[in-house]
PDB file of N, CA and C in Angstrom:
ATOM      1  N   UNK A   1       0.834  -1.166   0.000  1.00  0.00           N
ATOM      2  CA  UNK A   1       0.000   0.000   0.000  1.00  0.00           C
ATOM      3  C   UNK A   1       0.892   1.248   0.000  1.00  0.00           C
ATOM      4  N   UNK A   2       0.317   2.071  -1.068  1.00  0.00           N
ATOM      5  CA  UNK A   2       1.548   3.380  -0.966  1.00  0.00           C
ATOM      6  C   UNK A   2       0.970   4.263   0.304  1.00  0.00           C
ATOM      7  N   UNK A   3       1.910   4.999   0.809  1.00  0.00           N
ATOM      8  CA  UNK A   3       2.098   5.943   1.582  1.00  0.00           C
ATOM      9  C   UNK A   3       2.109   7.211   0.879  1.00  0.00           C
ATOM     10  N   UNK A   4       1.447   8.520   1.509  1.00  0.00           N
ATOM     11  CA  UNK A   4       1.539   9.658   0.647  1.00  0.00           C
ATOM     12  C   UNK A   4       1.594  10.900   1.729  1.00  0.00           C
ATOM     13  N   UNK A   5       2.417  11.585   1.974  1.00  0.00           N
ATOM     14  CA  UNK A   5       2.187  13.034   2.800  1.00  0.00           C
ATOM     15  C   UNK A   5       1.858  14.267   2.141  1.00  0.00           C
ATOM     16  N   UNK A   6       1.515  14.996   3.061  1.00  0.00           N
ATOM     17  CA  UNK A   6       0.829  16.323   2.571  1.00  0.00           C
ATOM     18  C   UNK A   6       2.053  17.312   3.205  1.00  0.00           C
ATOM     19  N   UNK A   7       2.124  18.332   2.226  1.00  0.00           N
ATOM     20  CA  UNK A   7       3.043  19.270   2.798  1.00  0.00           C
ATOM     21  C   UNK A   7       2.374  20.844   1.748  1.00  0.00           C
ATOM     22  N   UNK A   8       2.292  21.591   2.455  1.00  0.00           N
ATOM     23  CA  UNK A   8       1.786  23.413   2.075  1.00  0.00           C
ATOM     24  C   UNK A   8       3.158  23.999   2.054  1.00  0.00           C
ATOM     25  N   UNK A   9       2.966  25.344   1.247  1.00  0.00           N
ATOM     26  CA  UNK A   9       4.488  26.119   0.996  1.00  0.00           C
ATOM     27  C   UNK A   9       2.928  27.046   0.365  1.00  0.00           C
ATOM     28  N   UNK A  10       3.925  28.477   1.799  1.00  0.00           N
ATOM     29  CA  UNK A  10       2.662  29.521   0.977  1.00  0.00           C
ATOM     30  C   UNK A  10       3.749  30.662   0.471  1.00  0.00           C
ATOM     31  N   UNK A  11       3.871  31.292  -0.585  1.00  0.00           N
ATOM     32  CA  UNK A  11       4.267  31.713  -1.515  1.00  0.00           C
ATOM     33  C   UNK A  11       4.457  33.342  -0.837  1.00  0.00           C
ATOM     34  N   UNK A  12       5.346  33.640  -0.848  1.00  0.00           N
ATOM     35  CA  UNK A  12       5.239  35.660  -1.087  1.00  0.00           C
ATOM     36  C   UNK A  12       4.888  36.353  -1.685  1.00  0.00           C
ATOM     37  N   UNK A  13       4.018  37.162  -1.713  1.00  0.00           N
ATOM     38  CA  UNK A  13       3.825  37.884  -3.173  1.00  0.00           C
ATOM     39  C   UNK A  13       4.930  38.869  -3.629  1.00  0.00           C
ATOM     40  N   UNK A  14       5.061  38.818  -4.549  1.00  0.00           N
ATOM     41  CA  UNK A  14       6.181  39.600  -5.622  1.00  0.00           C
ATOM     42  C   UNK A  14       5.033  40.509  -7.621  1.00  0.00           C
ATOM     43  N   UNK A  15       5.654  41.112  -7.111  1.00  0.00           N
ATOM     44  CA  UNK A  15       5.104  41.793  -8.902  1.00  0.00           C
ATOM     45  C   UNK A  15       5.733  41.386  -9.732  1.00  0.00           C
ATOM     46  N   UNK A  16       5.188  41.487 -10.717  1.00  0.00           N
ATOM     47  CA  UNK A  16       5.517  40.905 -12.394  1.00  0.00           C
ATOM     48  C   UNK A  16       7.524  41.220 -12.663  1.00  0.00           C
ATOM     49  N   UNK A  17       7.808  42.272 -12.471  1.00  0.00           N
ATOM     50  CA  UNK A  17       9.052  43.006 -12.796  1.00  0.00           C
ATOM     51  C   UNK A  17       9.970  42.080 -11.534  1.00  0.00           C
ATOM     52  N   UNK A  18       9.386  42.171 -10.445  1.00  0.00           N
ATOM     53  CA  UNK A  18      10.548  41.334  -9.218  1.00  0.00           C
ATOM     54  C   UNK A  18      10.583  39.694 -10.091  1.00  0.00           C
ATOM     55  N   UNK A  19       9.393  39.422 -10.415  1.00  0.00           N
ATOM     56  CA  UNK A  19       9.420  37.543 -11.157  1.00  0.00           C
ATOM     57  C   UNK A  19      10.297  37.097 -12.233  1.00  0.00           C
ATOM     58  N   UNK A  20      10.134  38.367 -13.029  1.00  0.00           N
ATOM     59  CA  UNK A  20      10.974  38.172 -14.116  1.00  0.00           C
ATOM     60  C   UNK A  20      12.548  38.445 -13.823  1.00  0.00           C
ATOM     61  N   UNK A  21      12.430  39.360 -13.016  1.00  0.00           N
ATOM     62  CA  UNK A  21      14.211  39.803 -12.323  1.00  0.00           C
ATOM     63  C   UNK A  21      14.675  38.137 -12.086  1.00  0.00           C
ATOM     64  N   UNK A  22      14.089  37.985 -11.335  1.00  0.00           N
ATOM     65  CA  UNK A  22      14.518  36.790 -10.056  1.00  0.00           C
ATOM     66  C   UNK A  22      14.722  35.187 -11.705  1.00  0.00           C
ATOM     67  N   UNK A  23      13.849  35.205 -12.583  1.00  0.00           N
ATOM     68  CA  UNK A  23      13.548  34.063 -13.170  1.00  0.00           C
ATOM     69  C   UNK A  23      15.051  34.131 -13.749  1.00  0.00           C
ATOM     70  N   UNK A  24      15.482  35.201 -14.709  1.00  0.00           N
ATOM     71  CA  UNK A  24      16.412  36.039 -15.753  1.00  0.00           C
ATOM     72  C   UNK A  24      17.682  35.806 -14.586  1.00  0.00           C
ATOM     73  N   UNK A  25      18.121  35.659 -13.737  1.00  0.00           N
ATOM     74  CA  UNK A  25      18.936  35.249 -12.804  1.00  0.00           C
ATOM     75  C   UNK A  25      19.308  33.870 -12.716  1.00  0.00           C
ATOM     76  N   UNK A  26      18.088  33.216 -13.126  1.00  0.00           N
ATOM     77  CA  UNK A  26      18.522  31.744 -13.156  1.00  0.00           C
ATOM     78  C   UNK A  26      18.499  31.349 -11.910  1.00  0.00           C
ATOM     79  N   UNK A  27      18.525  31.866 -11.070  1.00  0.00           N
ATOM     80  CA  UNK A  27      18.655  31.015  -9.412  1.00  0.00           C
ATOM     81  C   UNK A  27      17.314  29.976  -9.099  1.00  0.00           C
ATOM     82  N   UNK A  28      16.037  30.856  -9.422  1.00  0.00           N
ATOM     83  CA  UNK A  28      14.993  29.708  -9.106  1.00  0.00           C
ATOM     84  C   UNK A  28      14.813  28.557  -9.663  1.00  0.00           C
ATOM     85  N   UNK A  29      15.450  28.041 -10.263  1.00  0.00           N
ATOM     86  CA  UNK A  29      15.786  26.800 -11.236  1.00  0.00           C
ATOM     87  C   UNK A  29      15.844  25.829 -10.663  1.00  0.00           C
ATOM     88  N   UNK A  30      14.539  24.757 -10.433  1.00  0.00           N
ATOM     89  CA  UNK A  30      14.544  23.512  -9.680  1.00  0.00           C
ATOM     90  C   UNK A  30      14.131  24.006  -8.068  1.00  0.00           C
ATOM     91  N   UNK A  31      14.236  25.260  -7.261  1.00  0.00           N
ATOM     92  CA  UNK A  31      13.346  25.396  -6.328  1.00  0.00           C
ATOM     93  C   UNK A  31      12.973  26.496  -6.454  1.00  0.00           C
ATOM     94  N   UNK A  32      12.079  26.849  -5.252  1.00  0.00           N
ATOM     95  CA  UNK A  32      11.345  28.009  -4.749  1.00  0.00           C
ATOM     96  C   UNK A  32      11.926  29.072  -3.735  1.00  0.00           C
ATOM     97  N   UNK A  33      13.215  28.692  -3.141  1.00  0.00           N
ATOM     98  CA  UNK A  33      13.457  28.669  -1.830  1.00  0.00           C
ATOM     99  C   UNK A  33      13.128  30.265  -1.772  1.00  0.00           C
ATOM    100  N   UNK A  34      13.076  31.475  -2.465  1.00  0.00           N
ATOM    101  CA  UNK A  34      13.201  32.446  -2.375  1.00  0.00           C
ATOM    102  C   UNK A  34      12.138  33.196  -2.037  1.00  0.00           C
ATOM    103  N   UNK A  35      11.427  32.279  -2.616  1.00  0.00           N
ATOM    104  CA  UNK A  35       9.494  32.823  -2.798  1.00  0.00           C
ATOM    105  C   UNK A  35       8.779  32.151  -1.482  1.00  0.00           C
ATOM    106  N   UNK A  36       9.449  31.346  -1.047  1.00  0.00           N
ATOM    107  CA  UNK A  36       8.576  30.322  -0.231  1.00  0.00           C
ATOM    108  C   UNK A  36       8.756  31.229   1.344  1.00  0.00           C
ATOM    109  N   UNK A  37       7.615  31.693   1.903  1.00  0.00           N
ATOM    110  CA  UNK A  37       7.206  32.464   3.215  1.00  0.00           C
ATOM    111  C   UNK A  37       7.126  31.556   4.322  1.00  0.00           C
ATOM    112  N   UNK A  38       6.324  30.455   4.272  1.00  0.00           N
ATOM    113  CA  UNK A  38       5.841  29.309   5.018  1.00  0.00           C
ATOM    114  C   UNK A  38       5.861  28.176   4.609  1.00  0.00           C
ATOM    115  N   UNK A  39       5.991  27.113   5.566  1.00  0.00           N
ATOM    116  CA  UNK A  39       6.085  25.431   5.098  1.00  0.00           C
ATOM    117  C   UNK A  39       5.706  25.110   6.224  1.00  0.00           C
ATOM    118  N   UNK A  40       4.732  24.232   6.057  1.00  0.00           N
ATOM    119  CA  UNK A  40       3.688  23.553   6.623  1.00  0.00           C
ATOM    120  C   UNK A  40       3.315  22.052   6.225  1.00  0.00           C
ATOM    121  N   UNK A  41       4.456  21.046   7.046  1.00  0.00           N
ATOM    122  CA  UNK A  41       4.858  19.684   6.711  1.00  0.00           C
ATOM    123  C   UNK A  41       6.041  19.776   6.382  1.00  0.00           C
ATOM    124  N   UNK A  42       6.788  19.030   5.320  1.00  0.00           N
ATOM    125  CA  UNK A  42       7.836  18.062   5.262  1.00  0.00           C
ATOM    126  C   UNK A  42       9.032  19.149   4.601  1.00  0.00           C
ATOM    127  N   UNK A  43       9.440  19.964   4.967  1.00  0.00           N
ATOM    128  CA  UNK A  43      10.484  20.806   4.367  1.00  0.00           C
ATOM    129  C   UNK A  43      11.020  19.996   2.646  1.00  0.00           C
ATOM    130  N   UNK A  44      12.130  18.998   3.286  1.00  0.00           N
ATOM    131  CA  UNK A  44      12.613  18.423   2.376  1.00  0.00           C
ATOM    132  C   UNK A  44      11.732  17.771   1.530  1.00  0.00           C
ATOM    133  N   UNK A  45      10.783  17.528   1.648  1.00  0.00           N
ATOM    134  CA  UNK A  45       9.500  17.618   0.460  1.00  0.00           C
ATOM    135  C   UNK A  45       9.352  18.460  -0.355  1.00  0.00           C
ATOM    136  N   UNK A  46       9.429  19.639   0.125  1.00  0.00           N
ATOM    137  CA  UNK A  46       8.721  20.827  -0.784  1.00  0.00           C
ATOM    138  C   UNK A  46      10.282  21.105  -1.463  1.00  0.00           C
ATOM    139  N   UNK A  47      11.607  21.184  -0.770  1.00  0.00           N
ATOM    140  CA  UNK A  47      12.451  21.918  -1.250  1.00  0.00           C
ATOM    141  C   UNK A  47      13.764  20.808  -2.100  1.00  0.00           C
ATOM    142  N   UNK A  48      13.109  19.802  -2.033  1.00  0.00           N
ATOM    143  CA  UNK A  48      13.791  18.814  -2.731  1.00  0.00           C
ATOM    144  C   UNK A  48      13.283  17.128  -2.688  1.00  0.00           C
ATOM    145  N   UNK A  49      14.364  16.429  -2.337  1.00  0.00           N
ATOM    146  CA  UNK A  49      14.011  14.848  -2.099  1.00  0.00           C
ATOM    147  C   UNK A  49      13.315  14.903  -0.586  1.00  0.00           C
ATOM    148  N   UNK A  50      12.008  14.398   0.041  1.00  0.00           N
ATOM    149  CA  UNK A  50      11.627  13.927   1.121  1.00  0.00           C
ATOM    150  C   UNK A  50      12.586  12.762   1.912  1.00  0.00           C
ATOM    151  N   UNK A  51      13.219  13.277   2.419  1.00  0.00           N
ATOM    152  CA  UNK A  51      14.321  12.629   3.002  1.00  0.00           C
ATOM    153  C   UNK A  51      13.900  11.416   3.913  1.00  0.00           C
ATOM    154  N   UNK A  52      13.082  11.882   5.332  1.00  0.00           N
ATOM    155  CA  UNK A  52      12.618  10.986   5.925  1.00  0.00           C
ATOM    156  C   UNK A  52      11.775   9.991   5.149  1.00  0.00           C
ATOM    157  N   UNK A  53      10.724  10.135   4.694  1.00  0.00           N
ATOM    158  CA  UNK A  53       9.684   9.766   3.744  1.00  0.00           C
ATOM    159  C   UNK A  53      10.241   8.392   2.963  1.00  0.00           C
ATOM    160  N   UNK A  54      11.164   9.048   2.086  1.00  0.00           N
ATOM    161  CA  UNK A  54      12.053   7.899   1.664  1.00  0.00           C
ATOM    162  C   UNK A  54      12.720   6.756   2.324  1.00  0.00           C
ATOM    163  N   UNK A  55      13.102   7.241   3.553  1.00  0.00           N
ATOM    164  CA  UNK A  55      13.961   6.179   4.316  1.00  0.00           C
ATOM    165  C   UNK A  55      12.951   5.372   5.016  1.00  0.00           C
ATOM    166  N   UNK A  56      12.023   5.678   5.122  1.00  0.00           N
ATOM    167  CA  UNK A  56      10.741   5.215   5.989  1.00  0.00           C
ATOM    168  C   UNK A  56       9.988   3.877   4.718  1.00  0.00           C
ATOM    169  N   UNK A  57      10.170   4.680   3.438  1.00  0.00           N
ATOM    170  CA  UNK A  57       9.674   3.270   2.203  1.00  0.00           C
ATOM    171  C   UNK A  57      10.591   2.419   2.103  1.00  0.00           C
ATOM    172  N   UNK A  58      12.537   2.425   1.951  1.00  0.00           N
ATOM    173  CA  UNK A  58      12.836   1.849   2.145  1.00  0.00           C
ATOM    174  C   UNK A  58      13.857   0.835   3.512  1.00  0.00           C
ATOM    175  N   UNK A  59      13.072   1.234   4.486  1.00  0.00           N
ATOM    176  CA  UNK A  59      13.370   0.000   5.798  1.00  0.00           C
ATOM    177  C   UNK A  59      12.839  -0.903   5.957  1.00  0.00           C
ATOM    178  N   UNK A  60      11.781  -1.253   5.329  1.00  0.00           N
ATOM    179  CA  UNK A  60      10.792  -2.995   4.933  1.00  0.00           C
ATOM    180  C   UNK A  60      11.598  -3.370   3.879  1.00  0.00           C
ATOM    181  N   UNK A  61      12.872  -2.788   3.314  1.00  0.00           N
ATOM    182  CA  UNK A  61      13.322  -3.582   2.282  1.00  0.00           C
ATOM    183  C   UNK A  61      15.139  -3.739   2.470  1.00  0.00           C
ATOM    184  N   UNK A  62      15.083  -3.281   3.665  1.00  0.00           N
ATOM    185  CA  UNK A  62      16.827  -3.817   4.512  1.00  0.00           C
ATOM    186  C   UNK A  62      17.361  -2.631   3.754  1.00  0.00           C
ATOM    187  N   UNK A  63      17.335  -1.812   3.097  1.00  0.00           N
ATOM    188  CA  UNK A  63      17.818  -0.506   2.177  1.00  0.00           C
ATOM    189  C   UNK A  63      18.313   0.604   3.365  1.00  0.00           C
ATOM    190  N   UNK A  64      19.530   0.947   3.404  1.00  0.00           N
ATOM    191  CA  UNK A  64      20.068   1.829   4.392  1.00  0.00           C
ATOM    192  C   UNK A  64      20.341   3.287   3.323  1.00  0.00           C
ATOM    193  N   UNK A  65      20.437   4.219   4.174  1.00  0.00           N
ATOM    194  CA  UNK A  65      21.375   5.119   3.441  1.00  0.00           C
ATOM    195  C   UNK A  65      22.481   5.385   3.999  1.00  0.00           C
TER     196      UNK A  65
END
């Protein structure tokens, strides 16, 4: 049976001219971290690989990290 968590990330507001600054920089590429105000659940969920989450699917299968 799969397992599934919930995790929220509430956003900052920014205007059109700050989005495009920030995009044209290239930094937000693959996360949010800049925009993101609040997180609500699993950090490493929202901001990359679910770290715990993962290690938790594989310990029924002798899988260490």
């Amino acid at each position: 049976m799969a397992k599934y968590e919930a995790a929220q990330a509430r956003l900052a507001r920014a205007d059109l001219r700050e989005i495009d600054r920030y995009v044209a920089s290239g930094e937000p590429m693959g996360k949010a971290a800049a925009w993101t105000a609040q997180i609500n659940g699993s950090y490493s969920g929202i901001m990359g690989l679910p770290l715990f989450e993962t290690a938790e699917l594989r310990r029924p299968l002798g899988w260490r990290f």
